[in-house]
C-alpha atoms as a PDB file:
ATOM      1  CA  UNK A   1     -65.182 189.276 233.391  1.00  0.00           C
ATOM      2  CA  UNK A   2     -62.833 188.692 230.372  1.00  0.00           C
ATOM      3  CA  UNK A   3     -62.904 192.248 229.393  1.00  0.00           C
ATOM      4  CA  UNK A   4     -61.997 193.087 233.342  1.00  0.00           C
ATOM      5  CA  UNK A   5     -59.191 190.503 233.056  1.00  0.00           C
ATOM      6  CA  UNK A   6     -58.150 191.866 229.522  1.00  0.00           C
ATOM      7  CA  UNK A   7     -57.766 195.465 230.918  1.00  0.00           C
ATOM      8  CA  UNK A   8     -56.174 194.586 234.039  1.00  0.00           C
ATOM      9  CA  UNK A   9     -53.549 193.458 231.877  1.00  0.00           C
ATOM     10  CA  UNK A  10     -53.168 195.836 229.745  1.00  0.00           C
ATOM     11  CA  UNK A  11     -52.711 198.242 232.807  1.00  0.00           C
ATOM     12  CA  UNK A  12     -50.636 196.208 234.514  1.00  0.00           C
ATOM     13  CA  UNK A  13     -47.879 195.770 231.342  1.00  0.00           C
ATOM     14  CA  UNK A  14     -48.322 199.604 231.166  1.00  0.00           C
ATOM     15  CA  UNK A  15     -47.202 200.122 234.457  1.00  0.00           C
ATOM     16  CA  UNK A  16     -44.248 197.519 234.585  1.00  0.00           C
ATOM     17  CA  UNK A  17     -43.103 198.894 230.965  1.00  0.00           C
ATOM     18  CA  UNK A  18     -43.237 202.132 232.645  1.00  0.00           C
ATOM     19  CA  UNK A  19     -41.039 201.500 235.259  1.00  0.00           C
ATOM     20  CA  UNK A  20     -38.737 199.549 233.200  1.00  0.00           C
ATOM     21  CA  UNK A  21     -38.314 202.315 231.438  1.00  0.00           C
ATOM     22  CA  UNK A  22     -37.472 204.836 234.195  1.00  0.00           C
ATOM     23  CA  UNK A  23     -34.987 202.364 235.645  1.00  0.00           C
ATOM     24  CA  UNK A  24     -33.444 201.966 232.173  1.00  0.00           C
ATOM     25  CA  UNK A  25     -33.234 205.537 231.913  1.00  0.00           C
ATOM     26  CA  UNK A  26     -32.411 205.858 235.750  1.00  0.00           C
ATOM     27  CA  UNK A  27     -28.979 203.326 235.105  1.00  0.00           C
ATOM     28  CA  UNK A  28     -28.677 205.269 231.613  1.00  0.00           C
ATOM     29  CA  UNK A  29     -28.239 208.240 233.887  1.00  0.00           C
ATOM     30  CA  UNK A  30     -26.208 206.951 237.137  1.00  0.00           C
ATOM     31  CA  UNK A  31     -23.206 205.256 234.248  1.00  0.00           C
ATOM     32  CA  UNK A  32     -23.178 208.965 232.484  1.00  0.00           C
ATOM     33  CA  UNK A  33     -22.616 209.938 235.968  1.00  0.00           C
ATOM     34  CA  UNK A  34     -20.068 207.275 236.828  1.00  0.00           C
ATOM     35  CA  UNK A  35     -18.275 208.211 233.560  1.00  0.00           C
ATOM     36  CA  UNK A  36     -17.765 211.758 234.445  1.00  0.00           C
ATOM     37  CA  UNK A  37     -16.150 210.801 237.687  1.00  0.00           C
ATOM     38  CA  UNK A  38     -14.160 208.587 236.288  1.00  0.00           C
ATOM     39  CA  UNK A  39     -12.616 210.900 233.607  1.00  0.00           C
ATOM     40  CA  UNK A  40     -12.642 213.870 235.993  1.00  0.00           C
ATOM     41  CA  UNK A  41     -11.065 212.307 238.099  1.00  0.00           C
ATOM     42  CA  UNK A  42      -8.810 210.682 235.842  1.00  0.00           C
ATOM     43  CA  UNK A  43      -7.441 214.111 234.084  1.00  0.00           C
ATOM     44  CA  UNK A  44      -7.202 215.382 238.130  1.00  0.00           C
ATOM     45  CA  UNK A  45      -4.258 212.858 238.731  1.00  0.00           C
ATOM     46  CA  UNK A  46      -3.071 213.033 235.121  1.00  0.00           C
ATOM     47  CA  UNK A  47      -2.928 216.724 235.069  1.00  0.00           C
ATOM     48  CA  UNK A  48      -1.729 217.450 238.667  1.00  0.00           C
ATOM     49  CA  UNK A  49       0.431 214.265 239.801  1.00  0.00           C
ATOM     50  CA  UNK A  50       1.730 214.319 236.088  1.00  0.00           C
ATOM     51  CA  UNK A  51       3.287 218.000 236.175  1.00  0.00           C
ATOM     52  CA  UNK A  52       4.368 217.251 240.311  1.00  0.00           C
ATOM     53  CA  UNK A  53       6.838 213.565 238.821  1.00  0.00           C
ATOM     54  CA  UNK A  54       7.334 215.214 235.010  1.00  0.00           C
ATOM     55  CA  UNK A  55       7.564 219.014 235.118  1.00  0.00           C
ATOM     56  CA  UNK A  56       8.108 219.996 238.502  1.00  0.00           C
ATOM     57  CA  UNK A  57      11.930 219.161 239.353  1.00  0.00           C
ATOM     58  CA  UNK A  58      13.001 219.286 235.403  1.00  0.00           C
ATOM     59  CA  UNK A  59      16.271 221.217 235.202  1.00  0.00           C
ATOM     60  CA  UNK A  60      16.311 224.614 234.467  1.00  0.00           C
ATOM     61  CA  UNK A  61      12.987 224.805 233.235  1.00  0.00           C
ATOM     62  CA  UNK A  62      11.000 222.761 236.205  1.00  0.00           C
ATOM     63  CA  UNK A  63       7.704 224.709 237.229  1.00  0.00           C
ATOM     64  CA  UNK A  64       8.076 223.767 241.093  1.00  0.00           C
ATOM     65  CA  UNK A  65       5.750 223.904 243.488  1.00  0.00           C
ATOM     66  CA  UNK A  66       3.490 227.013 241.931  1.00  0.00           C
ATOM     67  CA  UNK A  67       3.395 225.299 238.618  1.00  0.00           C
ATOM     68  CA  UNK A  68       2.015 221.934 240.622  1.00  0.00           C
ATOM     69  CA  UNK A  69      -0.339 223.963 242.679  1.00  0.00           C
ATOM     70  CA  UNK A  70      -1.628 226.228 239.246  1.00  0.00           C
ATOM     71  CA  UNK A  71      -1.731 222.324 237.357  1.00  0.00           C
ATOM     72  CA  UNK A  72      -3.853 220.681 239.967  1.00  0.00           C
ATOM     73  CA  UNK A  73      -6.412 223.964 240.167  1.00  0.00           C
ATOM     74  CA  UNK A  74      -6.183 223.886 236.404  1.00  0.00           C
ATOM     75  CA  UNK A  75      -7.953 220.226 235.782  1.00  0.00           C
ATOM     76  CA  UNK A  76     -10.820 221.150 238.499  1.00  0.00           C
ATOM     77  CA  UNK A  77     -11.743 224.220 236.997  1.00  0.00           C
ATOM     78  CA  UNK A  78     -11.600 222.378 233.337  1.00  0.00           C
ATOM     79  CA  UNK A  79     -14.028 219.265 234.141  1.00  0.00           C
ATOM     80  CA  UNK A  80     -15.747 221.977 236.202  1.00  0.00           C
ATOM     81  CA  UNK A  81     -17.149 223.762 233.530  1.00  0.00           C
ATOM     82  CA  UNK A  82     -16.900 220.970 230.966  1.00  0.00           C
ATOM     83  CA  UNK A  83     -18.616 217.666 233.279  1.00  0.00           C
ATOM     84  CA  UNK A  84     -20.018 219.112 236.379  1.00  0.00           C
ATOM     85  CA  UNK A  85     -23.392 219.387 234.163  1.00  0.00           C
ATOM     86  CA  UNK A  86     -23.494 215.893 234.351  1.00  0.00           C
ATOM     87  CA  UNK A  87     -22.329 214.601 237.610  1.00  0.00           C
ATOM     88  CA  UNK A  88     -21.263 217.664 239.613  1.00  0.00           C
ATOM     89  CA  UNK A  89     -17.500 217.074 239.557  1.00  0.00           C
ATOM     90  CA  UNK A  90     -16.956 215.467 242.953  1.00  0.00           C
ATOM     91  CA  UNK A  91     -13.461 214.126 241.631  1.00  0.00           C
ATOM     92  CA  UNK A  92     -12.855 213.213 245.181  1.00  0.00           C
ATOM     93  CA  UNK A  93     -14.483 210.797 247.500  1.00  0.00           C
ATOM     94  CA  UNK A  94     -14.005 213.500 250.365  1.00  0.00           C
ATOM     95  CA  UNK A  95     -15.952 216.100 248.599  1.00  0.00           C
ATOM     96  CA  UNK A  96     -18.629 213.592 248.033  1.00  0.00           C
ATOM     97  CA  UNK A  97     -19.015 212.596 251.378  1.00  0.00           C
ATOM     98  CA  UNK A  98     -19.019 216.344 252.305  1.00  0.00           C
ATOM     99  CA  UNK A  99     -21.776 217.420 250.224  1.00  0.00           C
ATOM    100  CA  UNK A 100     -23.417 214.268 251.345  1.00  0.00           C
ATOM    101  CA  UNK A 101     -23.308 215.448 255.034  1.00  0.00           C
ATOM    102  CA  UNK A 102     -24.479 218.988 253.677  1.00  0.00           C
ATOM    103  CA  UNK A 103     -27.759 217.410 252.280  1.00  0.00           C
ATOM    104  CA  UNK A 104     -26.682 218.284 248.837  1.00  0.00           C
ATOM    105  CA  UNK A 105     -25.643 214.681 247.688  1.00  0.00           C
ATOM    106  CA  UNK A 106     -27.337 211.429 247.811  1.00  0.00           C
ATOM    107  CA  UNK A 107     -25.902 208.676 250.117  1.00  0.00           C
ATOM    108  CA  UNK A 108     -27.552 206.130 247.178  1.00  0.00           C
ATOM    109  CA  UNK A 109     -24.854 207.668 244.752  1.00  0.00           C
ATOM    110  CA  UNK A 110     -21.562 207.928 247.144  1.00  0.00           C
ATOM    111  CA  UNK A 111     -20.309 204.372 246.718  1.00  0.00           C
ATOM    112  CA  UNK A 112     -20.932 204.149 242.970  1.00  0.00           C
ATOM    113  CA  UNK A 113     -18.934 207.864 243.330  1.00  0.00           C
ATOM    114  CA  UNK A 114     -15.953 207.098 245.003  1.00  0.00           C
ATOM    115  CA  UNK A 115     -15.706 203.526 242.716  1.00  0.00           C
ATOM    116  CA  UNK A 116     -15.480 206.233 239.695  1.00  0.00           C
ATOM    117  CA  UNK A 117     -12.936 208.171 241.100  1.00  0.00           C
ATOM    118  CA  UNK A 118     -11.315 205.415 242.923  1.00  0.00           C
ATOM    119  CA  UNK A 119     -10.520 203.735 239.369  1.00  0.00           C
ATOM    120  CA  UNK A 120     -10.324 206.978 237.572  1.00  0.00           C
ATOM    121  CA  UNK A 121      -7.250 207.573 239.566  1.00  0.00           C
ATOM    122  CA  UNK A 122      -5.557 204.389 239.596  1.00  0.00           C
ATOM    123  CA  UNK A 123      -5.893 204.784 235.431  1.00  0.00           C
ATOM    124  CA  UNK A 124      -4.419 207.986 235.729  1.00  0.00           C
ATOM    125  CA  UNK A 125      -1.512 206.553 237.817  1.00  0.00           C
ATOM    126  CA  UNK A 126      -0.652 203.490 235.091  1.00  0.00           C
ATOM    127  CA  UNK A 127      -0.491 205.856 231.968  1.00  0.00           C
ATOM    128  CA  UNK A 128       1.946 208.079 234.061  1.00  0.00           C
ATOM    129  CA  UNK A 129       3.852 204.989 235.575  1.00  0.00           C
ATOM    130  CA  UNK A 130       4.338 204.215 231.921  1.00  0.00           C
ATOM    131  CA  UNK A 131       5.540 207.639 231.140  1.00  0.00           C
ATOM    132  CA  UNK A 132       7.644 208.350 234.176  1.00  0.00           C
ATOM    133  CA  UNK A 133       9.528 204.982 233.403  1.00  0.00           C
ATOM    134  CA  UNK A 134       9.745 205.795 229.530  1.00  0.00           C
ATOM    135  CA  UNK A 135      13.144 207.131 229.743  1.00  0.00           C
ATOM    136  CA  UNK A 136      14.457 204.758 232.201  1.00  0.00           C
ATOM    137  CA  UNK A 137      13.762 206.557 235.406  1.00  0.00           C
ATOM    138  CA  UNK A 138      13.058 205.435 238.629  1.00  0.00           C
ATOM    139  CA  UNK A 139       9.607 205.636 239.548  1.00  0.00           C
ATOM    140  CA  UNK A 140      10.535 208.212 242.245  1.00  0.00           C
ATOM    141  CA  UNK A 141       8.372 209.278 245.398  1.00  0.00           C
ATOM    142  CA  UNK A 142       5.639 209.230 242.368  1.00  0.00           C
ATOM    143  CA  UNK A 143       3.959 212.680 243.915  1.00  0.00           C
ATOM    144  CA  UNK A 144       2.747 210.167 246.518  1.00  0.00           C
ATOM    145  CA  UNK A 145       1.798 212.046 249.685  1.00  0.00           C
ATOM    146  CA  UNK A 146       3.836 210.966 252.741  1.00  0.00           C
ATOM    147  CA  UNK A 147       4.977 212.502 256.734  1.00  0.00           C
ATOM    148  CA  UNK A 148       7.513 212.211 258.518  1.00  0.00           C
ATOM    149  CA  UNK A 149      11.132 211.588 256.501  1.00  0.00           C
ATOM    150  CA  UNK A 150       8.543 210.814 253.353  1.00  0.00           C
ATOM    151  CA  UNK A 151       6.808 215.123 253.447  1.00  0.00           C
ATOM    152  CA  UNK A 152       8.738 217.580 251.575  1.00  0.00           C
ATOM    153  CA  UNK A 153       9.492 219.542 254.199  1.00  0.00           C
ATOM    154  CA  UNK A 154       9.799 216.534 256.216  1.00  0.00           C
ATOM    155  CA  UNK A 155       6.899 217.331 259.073  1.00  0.00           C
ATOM    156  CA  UNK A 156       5.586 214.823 261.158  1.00  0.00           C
ATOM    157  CA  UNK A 157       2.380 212.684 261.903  1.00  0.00           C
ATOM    158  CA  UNK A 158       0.324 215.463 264.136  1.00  0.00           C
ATOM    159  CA  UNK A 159       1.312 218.158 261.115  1.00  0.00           C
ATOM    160  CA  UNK A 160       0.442 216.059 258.388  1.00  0.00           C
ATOM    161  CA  UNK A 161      -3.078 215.514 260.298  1.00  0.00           C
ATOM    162  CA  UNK A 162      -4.229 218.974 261.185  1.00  0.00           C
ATOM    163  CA  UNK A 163      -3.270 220.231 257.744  1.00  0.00           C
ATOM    164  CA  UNK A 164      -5.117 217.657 255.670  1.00  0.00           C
ATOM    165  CA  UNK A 165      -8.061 217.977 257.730  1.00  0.00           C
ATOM    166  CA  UNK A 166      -8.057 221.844 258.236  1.00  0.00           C
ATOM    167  CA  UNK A 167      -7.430 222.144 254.446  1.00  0.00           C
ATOM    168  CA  UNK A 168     -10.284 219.752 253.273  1.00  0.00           C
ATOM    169  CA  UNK A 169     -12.666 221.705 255.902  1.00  0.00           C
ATOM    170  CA  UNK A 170     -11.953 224.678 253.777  1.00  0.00           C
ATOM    171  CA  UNK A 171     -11.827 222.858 250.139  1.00  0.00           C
ATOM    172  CA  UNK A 172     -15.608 221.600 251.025  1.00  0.00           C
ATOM    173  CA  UNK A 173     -17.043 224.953 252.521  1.00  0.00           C
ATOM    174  CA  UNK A 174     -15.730 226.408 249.191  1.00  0.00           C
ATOM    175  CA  UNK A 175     -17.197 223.785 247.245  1.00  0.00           C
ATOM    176  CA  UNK A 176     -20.524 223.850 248.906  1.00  0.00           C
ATOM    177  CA  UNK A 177     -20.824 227.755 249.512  1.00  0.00           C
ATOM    178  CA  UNK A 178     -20.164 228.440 245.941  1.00  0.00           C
ATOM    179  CA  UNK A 179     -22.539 226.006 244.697  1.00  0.00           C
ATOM    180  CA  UNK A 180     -25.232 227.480 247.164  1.00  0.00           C
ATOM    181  CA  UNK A 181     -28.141 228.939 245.103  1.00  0.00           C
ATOM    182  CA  UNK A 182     -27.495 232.082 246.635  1.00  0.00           C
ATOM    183  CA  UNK A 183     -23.954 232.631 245.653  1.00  0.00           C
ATOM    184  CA  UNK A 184     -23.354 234.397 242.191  1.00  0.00           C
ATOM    185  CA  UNK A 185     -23.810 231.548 239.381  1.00  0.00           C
ATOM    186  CA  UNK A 186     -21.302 230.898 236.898  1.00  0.00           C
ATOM    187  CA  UNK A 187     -18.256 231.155 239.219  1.00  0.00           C
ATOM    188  CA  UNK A 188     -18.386 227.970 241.076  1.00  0.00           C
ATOM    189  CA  UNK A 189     -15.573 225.967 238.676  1.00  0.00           C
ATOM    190  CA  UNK A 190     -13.396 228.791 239.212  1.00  0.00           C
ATOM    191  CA  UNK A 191     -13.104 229.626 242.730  1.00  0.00           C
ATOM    192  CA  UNK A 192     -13.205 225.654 243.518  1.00  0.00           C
ATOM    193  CA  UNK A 193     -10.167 225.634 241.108  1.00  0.00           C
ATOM    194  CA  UNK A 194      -8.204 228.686 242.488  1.00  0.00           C
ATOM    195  CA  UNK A 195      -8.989 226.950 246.405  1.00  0.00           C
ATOM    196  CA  UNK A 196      -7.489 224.220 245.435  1.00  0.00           C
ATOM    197  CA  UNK A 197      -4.577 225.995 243.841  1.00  0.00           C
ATOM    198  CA  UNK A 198      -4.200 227.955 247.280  1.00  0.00           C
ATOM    199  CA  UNK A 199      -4.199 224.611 249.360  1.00  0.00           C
ATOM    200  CA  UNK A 200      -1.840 222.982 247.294  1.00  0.00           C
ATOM    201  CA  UNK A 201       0.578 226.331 247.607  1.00  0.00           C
ATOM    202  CA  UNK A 202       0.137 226.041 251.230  1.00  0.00           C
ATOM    203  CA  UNK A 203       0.324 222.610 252.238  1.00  0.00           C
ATOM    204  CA  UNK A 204       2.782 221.091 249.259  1.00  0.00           C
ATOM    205  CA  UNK A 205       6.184 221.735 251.502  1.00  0.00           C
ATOM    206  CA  UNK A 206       3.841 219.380 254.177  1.00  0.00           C
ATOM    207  CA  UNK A 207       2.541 216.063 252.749  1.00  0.00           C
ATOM    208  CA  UNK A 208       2.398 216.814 249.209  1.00  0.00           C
ATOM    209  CA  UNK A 209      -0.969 217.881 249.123  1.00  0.00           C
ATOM    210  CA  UNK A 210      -3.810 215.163 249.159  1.00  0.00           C
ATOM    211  CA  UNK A 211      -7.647 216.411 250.613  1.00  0.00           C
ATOM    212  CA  UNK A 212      -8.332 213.784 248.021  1.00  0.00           C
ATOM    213  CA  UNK A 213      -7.720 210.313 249.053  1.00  0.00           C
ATOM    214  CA  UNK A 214      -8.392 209.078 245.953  1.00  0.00           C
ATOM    215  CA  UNK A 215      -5.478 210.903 244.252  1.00  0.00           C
ATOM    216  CA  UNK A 216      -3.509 209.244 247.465  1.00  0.00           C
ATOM    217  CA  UNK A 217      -4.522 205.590 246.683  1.00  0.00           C
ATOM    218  CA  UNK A 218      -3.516 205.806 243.102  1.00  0.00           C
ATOM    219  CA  UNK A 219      -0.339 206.967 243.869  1.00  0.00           C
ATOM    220  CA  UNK A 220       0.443 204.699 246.737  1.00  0.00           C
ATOM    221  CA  UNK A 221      -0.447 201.639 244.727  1.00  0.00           C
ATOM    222  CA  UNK A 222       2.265 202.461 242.875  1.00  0.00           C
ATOM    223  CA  UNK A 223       4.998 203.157 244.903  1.00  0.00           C
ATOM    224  CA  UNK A 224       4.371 201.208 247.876  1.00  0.00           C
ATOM    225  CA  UNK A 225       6.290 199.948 250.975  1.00  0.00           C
ATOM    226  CA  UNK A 226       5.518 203.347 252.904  1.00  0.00           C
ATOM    227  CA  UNK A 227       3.373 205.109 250.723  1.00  0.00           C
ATOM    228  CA  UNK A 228       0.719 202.227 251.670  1.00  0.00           C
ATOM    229  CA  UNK A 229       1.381 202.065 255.138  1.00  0.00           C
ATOM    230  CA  UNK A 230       1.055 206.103 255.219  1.00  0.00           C
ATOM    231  CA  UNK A 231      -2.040 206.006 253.128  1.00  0.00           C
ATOM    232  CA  UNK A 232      -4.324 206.071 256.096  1.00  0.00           C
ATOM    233  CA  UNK A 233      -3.704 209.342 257.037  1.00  0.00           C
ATOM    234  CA  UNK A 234      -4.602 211.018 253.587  1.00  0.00           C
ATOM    235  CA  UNK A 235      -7.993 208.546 253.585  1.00  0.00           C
ATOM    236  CA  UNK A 236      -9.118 209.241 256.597  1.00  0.00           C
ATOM    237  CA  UNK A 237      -8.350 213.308 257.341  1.00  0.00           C
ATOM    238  CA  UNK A 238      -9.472 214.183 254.405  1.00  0.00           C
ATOM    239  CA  UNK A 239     -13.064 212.287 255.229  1.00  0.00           C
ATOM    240  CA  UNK A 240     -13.609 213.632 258.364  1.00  0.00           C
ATOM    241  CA  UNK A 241     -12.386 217.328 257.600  1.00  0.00           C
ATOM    242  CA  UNK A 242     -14.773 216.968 254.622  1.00  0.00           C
ATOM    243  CA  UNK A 243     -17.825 215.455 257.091  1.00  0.00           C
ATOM    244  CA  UNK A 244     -17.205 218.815 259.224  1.00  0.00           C
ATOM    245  CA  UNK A 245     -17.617 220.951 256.604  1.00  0.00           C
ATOM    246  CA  UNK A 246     -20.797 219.342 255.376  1.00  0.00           C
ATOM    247  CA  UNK A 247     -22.066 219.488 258.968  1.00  0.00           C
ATOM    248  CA  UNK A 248     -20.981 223.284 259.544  1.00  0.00           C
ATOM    249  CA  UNK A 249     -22.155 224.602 256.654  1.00  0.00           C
ATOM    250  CA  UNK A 250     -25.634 222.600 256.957  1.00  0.00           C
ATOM    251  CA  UNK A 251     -26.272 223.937 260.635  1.00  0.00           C
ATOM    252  CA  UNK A 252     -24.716 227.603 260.035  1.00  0.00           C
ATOM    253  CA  UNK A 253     -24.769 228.855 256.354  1.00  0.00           C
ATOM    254  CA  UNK A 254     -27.409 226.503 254.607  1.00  0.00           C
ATOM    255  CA  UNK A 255     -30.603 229.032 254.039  1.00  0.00           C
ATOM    256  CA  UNK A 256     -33.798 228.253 256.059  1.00  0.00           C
ATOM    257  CA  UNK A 257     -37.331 228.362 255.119  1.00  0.00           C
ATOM    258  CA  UNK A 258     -37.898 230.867 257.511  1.00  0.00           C
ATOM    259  CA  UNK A 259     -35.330 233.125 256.286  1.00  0.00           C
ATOM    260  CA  UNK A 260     -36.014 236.505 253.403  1.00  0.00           C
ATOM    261  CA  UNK A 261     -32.445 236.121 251.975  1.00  0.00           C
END
């Protein structure tokens, strides 16, 4: 009976150091993870937000709108290839809920996600408030996205909508087509990079580019007045162009079991 009791035990501090151990390793894991995010996303509004208020208007010498577009692209396709080992580089909370809706995320992992990239954001934004200010500038529109008399090209509510969501539709079926088994492997970081470089170049002149509403938030906590009360707009288009694309590419273009190729 004592021996019975005796290895009972045994077996059962096995088993509970056992799965103390995977869920030591499983948080180990999940904070690598939330690191990446955080630092992707991080050097996506540092790098792209930071050349649209620094570089892009500077006289004589300013790199405009392509510059903006090429700097944005630029910081996906270099945490791409340097951090998507170890979390995928979402960067966005729109391209994590569309590979969520594509089966190819876990919906466990999508709040801790957008918390990264949430924060990794707002970061971004204080270093460059800091710089933008250094010289004793206004903070400026801040590369905060904005309709109406706050877009560029100053276009309205229903044009602001359609091209956020249309865009991000795009962005994710890039994002999860190229990171399909199937496709060629190797090239993923670089045509998510040059998409994003094309939708900036397209929709700039429009809102200011966001398919990325946590780029939005960081730059709207900044600026406020109507940067916050436009921030809807680049939360929620974003989300829902992103959930189509999931959805579309799960139903249409995800391979089958059935299926030779």
């Amino acid at each position: 009976m004592r021996k019975q009791l005796t290895t009972n035990l045994q077996a059962f501090i096995t088993n509970k150091g056992l799965y103390l151990a995977l869920l030591i390793k499983k948080n180990i894991i999940m904070t690598k993870k939330f690191a990446a995010e955080f630092i992707g996303t991080f050097w996506l509004v540092f790098g792209g937000c930071g050349s649209a208020a620094l570089a892009a208007g500077f006289p004589d010498t300013g790199i405009g709108f392509l510059g903006v577009a090429l700097a944005f692209g630029l910081t996906v396709v270099t945490i791409a290839y340097s951090l998507g080992h170890v979390s995928g580089a979402h960067l966005n909370p729109a391209v994590s809920f569309g590979l969520w809706a594509a089966g190819r995320f876990s919906g466990k992992e999508l709040i801790p996600y957008i918390i990264a990239q949430v924060l990794g954001g707002i970061a971004a934004a204080g270093i460059l408030y800091v710089i933008v200010t250094g010289n004793g500038s206004e903070i400026g529109n801040f590369a905060a996205n904005g309709y109406g008399e706050h877009s560029p090209g100053k276009y309205g509510l229903t044009a602001a909508l359609v091209t956020e969501t249309v865009l991000t539709f795009i962005f994710l079926l890039v994002i999860i087509g190229a990171t399909d088994s199937r496709a060629p492997q190797g090239f993923a970081g670089l045509a998510i990079g040059l998409a994003l470089t094309l939708i900036h170049l397209i929709s700039i002149p429009v809102t200011n580019t966001s398919v990325n509403p946590a780029r939005s938030i960081s730059q709207a906590l900044f600026v406020g007045d109507w940067a916050i009360s436009q921030l809807w707009l680049f939360i929620v288009a974003p989300i829902v162009g992103a959930l189509i694309a999931g959805a579309v590419y799960k139903g249409l273009f995800e391979k089958k079991t059935n299926e030779g190729i």
